[in-house]
Protein backbone atom coordinates (compact mmCIF):
# COMPACT_ATOMS: atom_id res chain seq x y z
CA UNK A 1 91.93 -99.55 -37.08
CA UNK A 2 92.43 -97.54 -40.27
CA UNK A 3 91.64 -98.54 -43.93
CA UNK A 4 94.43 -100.66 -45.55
CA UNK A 5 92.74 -101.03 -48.97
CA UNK A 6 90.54 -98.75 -50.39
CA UNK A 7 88.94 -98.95 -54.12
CA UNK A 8 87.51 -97.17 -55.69
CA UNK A 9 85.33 -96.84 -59.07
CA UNK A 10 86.80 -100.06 -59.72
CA UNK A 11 85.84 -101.73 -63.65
CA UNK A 12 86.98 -104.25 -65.65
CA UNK A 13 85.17 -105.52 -69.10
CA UNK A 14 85.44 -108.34 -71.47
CA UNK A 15 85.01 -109.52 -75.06
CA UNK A 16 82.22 -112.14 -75.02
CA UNK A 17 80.45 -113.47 -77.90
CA UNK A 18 82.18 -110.46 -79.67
CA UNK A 19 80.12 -107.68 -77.74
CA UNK A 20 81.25 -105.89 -74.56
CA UNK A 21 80.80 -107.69 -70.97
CA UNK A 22 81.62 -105.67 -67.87
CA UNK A 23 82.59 -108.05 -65.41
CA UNK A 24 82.70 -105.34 -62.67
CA UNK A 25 80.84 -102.40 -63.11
CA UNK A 26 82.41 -99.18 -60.78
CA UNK A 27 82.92 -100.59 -57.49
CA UNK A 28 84.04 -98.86 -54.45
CA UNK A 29 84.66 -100.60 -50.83
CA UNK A 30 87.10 -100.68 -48.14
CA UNK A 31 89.22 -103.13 -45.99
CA UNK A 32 90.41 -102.06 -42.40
CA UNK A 33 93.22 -103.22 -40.28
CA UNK A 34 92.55 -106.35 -38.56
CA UNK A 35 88.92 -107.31 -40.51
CA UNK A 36 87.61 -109.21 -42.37
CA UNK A 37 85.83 -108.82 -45.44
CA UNK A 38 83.45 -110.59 -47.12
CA UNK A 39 82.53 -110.95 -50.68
CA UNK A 40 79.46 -113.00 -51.90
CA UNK A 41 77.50 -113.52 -55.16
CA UNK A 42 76.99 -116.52 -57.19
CA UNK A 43 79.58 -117.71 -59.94
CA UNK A 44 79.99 -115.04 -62.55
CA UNK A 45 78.98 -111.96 -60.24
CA UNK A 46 82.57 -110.25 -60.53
CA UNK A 47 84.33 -111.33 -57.33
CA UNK A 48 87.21 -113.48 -58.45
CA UNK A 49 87.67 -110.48 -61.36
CA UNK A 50 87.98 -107.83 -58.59
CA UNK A 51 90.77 -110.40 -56.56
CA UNK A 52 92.29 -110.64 -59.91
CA UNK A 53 92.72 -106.94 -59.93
CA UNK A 54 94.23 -106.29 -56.60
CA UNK A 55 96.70 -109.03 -57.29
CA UNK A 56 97.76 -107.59 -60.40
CA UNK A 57 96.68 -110.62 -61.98
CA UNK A 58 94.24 -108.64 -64.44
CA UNK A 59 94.37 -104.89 -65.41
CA UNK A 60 91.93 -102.68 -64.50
CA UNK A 61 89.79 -100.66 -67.36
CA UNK A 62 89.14 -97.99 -64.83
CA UNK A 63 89.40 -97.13 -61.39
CA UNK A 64 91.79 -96.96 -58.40
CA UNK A 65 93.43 -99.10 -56.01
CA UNK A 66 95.34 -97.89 -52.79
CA UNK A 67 97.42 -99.91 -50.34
CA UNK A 68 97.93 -97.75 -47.34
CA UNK A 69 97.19 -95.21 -49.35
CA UNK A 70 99.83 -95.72 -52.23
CA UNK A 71 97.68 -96.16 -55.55
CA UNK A 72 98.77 -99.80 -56.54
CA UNK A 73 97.36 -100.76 -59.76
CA UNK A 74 100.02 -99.43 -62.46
CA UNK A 75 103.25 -101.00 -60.27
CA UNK A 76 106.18 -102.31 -62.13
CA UNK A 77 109.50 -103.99 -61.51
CA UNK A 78 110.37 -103.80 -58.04
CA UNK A 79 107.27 -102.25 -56.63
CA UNK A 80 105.60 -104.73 -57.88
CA UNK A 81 107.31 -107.63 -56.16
CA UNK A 82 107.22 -105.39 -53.16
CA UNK A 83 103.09 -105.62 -53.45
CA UNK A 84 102.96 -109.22 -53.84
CA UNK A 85 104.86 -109.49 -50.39
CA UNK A 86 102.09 -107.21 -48.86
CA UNK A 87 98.96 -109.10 -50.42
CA UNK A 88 98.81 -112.79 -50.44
CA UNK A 89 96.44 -115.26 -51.61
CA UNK A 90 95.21 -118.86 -50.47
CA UNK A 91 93.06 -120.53 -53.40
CA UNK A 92 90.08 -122.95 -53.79
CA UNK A 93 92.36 -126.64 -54.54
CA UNK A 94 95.64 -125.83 -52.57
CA UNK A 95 97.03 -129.17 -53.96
CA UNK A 96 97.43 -126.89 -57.56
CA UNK A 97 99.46 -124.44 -55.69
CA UNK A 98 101.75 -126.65 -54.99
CA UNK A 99 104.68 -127.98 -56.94
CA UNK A 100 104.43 -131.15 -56.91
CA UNK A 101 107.99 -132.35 -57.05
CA UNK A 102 108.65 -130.34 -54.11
CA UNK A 103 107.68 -131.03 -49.98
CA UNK A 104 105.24 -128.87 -48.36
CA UNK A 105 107.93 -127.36 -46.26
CA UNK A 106 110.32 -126.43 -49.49
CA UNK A 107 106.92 -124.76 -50.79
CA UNK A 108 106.73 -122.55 -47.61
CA UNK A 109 109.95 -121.90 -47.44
CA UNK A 110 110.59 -120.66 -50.62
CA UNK A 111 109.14 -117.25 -50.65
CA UNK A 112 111.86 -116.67 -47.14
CA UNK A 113 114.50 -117.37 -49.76
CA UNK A 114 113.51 -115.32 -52.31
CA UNK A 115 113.71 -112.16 -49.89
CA UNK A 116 117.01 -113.20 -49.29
CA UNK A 117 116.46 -115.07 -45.97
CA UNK A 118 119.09 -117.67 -44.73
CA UNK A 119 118.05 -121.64 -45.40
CA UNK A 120 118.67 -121.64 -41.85
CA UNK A 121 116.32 -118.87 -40.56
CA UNK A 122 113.46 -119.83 -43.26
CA UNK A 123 113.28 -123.64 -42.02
CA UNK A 124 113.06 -122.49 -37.94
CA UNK A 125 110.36 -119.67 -39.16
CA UNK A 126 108.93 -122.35 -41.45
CA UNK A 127 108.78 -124.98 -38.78
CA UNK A 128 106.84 -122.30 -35.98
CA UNK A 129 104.64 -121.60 -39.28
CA UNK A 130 103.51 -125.21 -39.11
CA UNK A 131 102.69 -125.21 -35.47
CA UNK A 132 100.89 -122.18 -35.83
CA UNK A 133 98.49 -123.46 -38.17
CA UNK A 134 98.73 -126.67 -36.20
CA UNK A 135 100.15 -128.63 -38.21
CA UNK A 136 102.88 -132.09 -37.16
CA UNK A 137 106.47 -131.17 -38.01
CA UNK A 138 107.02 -134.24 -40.23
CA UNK A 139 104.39 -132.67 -43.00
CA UNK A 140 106.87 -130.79 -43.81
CA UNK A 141 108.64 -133.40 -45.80
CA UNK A 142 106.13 -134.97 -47.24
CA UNK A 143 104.49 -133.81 -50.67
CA UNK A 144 101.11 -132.49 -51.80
CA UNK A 145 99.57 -135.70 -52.98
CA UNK A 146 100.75 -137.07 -49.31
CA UNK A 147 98.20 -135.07 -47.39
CA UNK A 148 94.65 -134.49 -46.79
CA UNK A 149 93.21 -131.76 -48.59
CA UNK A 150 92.83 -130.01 -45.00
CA UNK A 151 96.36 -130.24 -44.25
CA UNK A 152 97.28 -129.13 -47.74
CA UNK A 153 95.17 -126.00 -47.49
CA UNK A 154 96.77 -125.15 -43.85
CA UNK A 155 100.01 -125.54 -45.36
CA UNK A 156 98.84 -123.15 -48.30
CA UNK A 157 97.64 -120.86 -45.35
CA UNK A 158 101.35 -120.81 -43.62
CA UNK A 159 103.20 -120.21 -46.77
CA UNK A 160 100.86 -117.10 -47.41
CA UNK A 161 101.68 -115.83 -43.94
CA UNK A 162 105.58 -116.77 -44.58
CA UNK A 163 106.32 -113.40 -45.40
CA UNK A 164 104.22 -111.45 -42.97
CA UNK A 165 101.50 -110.23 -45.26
CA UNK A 166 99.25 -106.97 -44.68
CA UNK A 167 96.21 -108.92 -46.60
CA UNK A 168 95.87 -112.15 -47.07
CA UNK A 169 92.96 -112.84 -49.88
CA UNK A 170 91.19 -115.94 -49.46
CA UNK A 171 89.67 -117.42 -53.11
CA UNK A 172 86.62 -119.82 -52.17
CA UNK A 173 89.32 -121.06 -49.96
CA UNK A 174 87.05 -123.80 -48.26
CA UNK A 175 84.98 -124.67 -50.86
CA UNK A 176 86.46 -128.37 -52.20
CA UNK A 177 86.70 -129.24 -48.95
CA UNK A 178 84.22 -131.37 -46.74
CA UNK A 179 82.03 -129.41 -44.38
CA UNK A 180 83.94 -130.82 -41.20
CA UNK A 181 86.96 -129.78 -42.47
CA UNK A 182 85.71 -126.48 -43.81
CA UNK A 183 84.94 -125.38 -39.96
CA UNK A 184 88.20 -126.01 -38.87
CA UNK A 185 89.89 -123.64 -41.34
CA UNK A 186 87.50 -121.16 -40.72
CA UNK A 187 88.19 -121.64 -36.87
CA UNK A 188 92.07 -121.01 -38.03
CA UNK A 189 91.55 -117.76 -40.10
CA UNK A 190 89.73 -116.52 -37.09
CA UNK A 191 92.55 -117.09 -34.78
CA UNK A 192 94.86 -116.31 -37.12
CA UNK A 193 93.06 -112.84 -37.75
CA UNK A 194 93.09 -112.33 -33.88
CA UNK A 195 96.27 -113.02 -32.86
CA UNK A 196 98.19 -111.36 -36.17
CA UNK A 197 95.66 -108.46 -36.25
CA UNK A 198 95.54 -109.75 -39.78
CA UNK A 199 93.42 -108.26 -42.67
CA UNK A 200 91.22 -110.81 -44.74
CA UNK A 201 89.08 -110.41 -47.92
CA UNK A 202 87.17 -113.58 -48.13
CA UNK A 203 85.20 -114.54 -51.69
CA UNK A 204 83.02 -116.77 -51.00
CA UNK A 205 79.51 -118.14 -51.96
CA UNK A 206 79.15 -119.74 -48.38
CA UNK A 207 76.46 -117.46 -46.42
CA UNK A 208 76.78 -119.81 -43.36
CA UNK A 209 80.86 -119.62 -43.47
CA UNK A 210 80.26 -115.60 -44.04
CA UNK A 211 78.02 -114.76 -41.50
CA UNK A 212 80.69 -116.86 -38.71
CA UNK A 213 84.11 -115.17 -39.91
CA UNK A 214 83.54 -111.69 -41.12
CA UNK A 215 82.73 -108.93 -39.60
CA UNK A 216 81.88 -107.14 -43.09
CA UNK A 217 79.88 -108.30 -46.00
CA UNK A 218 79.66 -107.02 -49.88
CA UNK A 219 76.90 -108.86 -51.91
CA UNK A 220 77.64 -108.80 -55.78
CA UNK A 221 75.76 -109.04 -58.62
CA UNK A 222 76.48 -108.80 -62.05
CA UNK A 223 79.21 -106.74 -61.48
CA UNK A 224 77.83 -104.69 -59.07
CA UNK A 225 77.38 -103.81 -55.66
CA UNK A 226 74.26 -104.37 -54.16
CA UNK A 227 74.52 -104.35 -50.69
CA UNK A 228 76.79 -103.94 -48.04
CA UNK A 229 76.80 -103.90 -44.26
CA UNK A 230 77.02 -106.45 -40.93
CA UNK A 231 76.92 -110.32 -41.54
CA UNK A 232 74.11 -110.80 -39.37
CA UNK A 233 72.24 -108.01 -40.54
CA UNK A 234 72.28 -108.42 -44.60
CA UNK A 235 71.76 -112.17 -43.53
CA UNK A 236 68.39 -111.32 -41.13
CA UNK A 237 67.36 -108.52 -42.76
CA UNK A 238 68.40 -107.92 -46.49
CA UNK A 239 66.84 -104.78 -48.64
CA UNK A 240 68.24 -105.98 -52.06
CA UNK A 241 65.93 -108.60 -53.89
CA UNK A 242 68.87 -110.13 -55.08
CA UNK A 243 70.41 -110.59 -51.56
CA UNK A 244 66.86 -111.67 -50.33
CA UNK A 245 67.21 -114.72 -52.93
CA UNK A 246 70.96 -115.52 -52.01
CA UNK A 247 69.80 -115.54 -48.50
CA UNK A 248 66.61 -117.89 -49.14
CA UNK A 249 68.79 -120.45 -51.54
CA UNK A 250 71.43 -120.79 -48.30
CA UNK A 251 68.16 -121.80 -45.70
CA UNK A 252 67.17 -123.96 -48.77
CA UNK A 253 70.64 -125.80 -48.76
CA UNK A 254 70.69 -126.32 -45.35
């Protein structure tokens, strides 16, 4: 396999209530080709911060990021657009990440045509997009408040892959949708995962959904790491007390 991201040391803080937060507190973990990685906690444990960070959407206060090795965190100008075609994200209400003046299919499409793809060549590799996340042609030209929220986040999930990502980051990307649906899009990423040899870091608060599509787990707390390791393992047999009470509130909820 080999590791595709690697951080390390990784901290971020905030202002709150006019004293010093740290969001997250020197982390270090790894992603490998092809797997997918897990990160739980409940709201407020640091996960969406650390996505923030690797997407260049937030600046670090310390620490290092590497993609394949290149450190990634201070990119600028071209570099930086070059990252965002190597790390892509799918988020929580896909109907937001949509313009919604535009169809579904302009949405996927338009990332193609800003690397300088033909209209041509982006609607055939738009339209095989659609059928690979098994979705009807005719979406295409329909718009975001025309779909199901299952068909929007599919959609969401082909225009990520539009441009052949390394990563593809995955924000609580089931989580306003209803459990039926939820399966089926975790079904997809699997496949997807497979057949792509596709590299996934999932944040999510889901221990059920976790424990099905990852084959890695990091639980988070306060910033920190607490413990990682095997789905089933951290799941069956957690050391952490913290990671003991995640795992007891998911048999609660069920």
């Amino acid at each position: 396999m080999g590791t595709i991201l690697e951080v390390k040391d990784l901290t971020k803080q905030f202002y709150k209530n006019k004293k010093l937060f740290t969001a997250v507190d020197h982390i270090s973990f790894q992603l490998q080709q092809g797997e997918c990685l897990g990160i739980v906690g409940e709201s407020g444990c640091g996960k969406s911060t650390t996505v923030k960070m690797l997407t260049h959407l937030l600046q670090p206060d310390g620490g290092e990021i590497f993609l394949d090795g290149t450190e990634i965190q201070y990119l600028k100008g071209k570099a930086l657009k070059k990252l965002y075609t190597e790390i892509q994200m799918v988020f929580q209400t896909p109907q937001d990440s949509f313009d919604p003046r535009r169809t579904l299919g302009d949405g996927i499409m338009e990332s193609m045509k800003n690397q300088g793809i033909s209209g041509k060549q982006a609607r055939e590799r738009m339209q095989q997009l659609l059928k690979q996340v098994e979705l009807p042609l005719e979406l295409a030209d329909r718009y975001p408040n025309q779909v199901s929220g299952g068909q929007c986040q599919r959609a969401a999930i082909a225009r990520a892959l539009a441009i052949e990502p390394k990563i593809l980051v995955c924000d609580e990307a089931t989580s306003a949708l209803d459990v039926t649906v939820q399966a089926q899009i975790v079904d997809l990423l699997k496949r997807l995962q497979k057949e792509m040899n596709l590299s996934i870091l999932l944040i999510c608060h889901d221990l059920a959904l976790v424990q099905h599509l990852c084959d890695r787990v990091i639980v988070m707390y306060q910033g920190k790491i607490m413990e990682e390791g095997d789905p089933d393992t951290i799941i069956n047999f957690p050391k952490n007390d913290y990671t003991k009470m995640l795992v007891e509130a998911a048999m609660l909820g069920q």
